[in-house]
Protein backbone atom coordinates (compact mmCIF):
# COMPACT_ATOMS: atom_id res chain seq x y z
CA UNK A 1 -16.78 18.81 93.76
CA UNK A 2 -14.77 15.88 92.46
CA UNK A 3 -18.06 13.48 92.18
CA UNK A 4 -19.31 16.32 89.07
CA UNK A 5 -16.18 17.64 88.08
CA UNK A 6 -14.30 14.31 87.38
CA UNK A 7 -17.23 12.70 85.80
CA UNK A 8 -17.24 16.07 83.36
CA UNK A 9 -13.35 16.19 82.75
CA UNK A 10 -13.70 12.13 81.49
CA UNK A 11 -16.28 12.92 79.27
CA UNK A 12 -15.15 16.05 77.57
CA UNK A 13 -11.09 14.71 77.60
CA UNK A 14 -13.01 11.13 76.10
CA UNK A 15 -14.84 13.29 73.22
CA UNK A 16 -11.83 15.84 72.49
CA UNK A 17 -9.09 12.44 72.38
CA UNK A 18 -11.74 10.46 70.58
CA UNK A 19 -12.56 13.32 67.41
CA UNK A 20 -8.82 13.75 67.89
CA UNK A 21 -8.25 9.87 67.21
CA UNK A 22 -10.73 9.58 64.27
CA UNK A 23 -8.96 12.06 62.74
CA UNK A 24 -5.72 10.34 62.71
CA UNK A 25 -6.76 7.06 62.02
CA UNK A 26 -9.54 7.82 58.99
CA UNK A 27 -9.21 12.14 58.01
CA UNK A 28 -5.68 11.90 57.77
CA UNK A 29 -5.00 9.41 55.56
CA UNK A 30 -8.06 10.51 53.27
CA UNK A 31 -6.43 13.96 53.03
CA UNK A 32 -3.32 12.16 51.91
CA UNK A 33 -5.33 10.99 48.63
CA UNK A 34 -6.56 14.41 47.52
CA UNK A 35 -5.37 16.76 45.28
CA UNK A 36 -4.13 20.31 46.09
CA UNK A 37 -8.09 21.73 45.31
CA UNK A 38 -10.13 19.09 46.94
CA UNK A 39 -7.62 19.12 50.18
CA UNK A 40 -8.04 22.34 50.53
CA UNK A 41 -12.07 22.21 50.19
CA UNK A 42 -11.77 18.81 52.57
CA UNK A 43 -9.61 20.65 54.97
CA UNK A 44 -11.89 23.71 55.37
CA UNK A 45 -15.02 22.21 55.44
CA UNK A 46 -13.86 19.94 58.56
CA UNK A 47 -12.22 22.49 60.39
CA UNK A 48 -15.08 24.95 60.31
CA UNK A 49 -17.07 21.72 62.25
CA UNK A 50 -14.00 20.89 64.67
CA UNK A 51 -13.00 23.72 65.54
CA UNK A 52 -15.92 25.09 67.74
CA UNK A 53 -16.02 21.78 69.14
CA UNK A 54 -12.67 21.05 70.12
CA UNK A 55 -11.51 24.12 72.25
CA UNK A 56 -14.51 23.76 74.04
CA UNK A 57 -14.20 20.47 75.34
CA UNK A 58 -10.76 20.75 76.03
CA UNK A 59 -11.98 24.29 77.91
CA UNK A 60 -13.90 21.87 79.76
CA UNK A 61 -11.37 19.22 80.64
CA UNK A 62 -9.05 21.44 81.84
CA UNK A 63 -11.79 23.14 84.21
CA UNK A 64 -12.78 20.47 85.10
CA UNK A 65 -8.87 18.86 85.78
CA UNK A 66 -8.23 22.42 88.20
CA UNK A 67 -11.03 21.88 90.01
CA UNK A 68 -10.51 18.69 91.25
CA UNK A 69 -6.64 19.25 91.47
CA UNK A 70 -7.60 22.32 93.57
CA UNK A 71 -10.70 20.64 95.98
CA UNK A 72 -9.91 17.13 96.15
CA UNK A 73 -8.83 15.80 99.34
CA UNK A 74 -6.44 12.97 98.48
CA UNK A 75 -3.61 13.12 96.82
CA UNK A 76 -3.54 10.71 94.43
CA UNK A 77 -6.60 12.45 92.61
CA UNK A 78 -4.94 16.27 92.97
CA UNK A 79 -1.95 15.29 91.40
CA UNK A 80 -3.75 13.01 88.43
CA UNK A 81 -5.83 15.22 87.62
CA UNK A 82 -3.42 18.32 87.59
CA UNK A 83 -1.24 16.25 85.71
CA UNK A 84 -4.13 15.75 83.12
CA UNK A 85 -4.90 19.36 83.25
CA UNK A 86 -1.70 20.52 81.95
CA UNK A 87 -1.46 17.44 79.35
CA UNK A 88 -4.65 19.05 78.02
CA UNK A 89 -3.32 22.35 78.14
CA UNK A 90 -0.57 21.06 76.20
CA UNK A 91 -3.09 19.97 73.77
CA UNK A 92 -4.46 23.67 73.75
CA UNK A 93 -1.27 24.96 73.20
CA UNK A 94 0.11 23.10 70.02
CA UNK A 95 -3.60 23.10 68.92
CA UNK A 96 -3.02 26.92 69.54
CA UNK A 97 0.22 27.92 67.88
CA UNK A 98 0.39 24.89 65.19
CA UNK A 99 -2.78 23.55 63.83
CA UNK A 100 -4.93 26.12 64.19
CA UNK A 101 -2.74 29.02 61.95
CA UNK A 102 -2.75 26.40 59.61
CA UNK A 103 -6.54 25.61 59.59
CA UNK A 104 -6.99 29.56 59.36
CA UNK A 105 -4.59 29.68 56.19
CA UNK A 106 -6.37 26.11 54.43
CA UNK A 107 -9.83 28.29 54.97
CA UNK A 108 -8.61 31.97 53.62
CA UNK A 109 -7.44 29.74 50.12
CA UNK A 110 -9.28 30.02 46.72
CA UNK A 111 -9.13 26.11 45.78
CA UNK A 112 -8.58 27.05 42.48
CA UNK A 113 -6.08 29.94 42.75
CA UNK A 114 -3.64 28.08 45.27
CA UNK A 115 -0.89 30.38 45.81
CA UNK A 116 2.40 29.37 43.43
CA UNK A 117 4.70 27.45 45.03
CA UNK A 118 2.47 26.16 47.69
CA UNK A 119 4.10 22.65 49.08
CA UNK A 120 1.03 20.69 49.47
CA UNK A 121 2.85 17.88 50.69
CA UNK A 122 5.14 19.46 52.99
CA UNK A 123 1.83 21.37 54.74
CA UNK A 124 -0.24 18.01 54.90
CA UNK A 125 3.06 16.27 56.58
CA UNK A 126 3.56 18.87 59.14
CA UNK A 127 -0.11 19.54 60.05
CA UNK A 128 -0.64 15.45 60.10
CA UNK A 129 2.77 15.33 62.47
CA UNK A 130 1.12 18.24 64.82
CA UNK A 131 -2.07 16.58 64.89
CA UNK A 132 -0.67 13.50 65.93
CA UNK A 133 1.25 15.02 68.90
CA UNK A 134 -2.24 16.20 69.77
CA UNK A 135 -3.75 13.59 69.56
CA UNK A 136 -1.43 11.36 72.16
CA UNK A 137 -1.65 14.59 74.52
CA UNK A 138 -5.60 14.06 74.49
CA UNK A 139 -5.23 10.12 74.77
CA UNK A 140 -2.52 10.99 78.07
CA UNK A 141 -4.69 13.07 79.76
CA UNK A 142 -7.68 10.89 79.55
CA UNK A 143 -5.67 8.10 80.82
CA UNK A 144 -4.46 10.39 83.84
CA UNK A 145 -8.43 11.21 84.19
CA UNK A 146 -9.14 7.71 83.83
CA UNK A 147 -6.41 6.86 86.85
CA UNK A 148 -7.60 9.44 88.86
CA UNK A 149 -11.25 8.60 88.70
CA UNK A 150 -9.77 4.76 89.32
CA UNK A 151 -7.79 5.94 92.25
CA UNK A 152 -10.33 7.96 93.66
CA UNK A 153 -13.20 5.05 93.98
């Protein structure tokens, strides 16, 4: 089991950290230039492309992580890789109960009937800062993948 499910965790966990990353390092800061109308255009048109993408690799990574926590037979791979599966849980959850109420609310705005009062500045802080936490979760658990599949040569 571990020789497919390993290979599969690294790859998904590698593609969820790495979207994950690029959105740090180049979305991000690009968001940070926009105003309130063209954020909130920028914001929903990138989240209805991310979205399906990211829960299912993460779906897979933590599969994946179980599986070879569950069937391998040495220890230094069962504990790796159940320590990566819960690191990309993690990543599920604040994905789950931060970002992704957030992405919903960007996408239900009219870009040019933003609700009064609306702190643009405050959202973009908070859902960069959630994002970020995110996105070190991902990078964890593919170094814990990467370890395990090190360890388990």
């Amino acid at each position: 089991m571990t020789g497919v499910a390993l290979p599969l965790a690294l790859l998904a966990n590698g593609l969820a950290a790495g979207v994950l990353m690029a959105t740090v390092l180049g979305v991000v800061p690009f968001y940070m230039t926009l105003t309130a109308p063209s954020y909130v255009r920028a914001h929903a048109f990138a989240v209805g492309r991310y979205d399906p993408f990211q829960p299912a690799c993460l779906l897979v990574t933590f599969v994946a992580d179980v599986l070879v926590a569950a069937t391998e037979p040495r220890l230094a791979g069962r504990v790796l890789c159940a320590a990566a599966a819960l690191t990309a849980g993690s990543v599920v959850v604040v994905s789950l109960t931060r970002n992704v109420p957030m992405n919903r609310w960007v996408k239900a705005q009219n870009p040019d009937a933003l609700p009064a009062g609306w702190d643009m500045e405050a959202f973009r802080r908070t859902w960069a800062r959630w994002n970020r936490t995110r996105t070190w979760l991902a990078v964890l658990a593919l170094v814990l993948n990467g370890s395990a599949a090190v360890a388990l040569l």
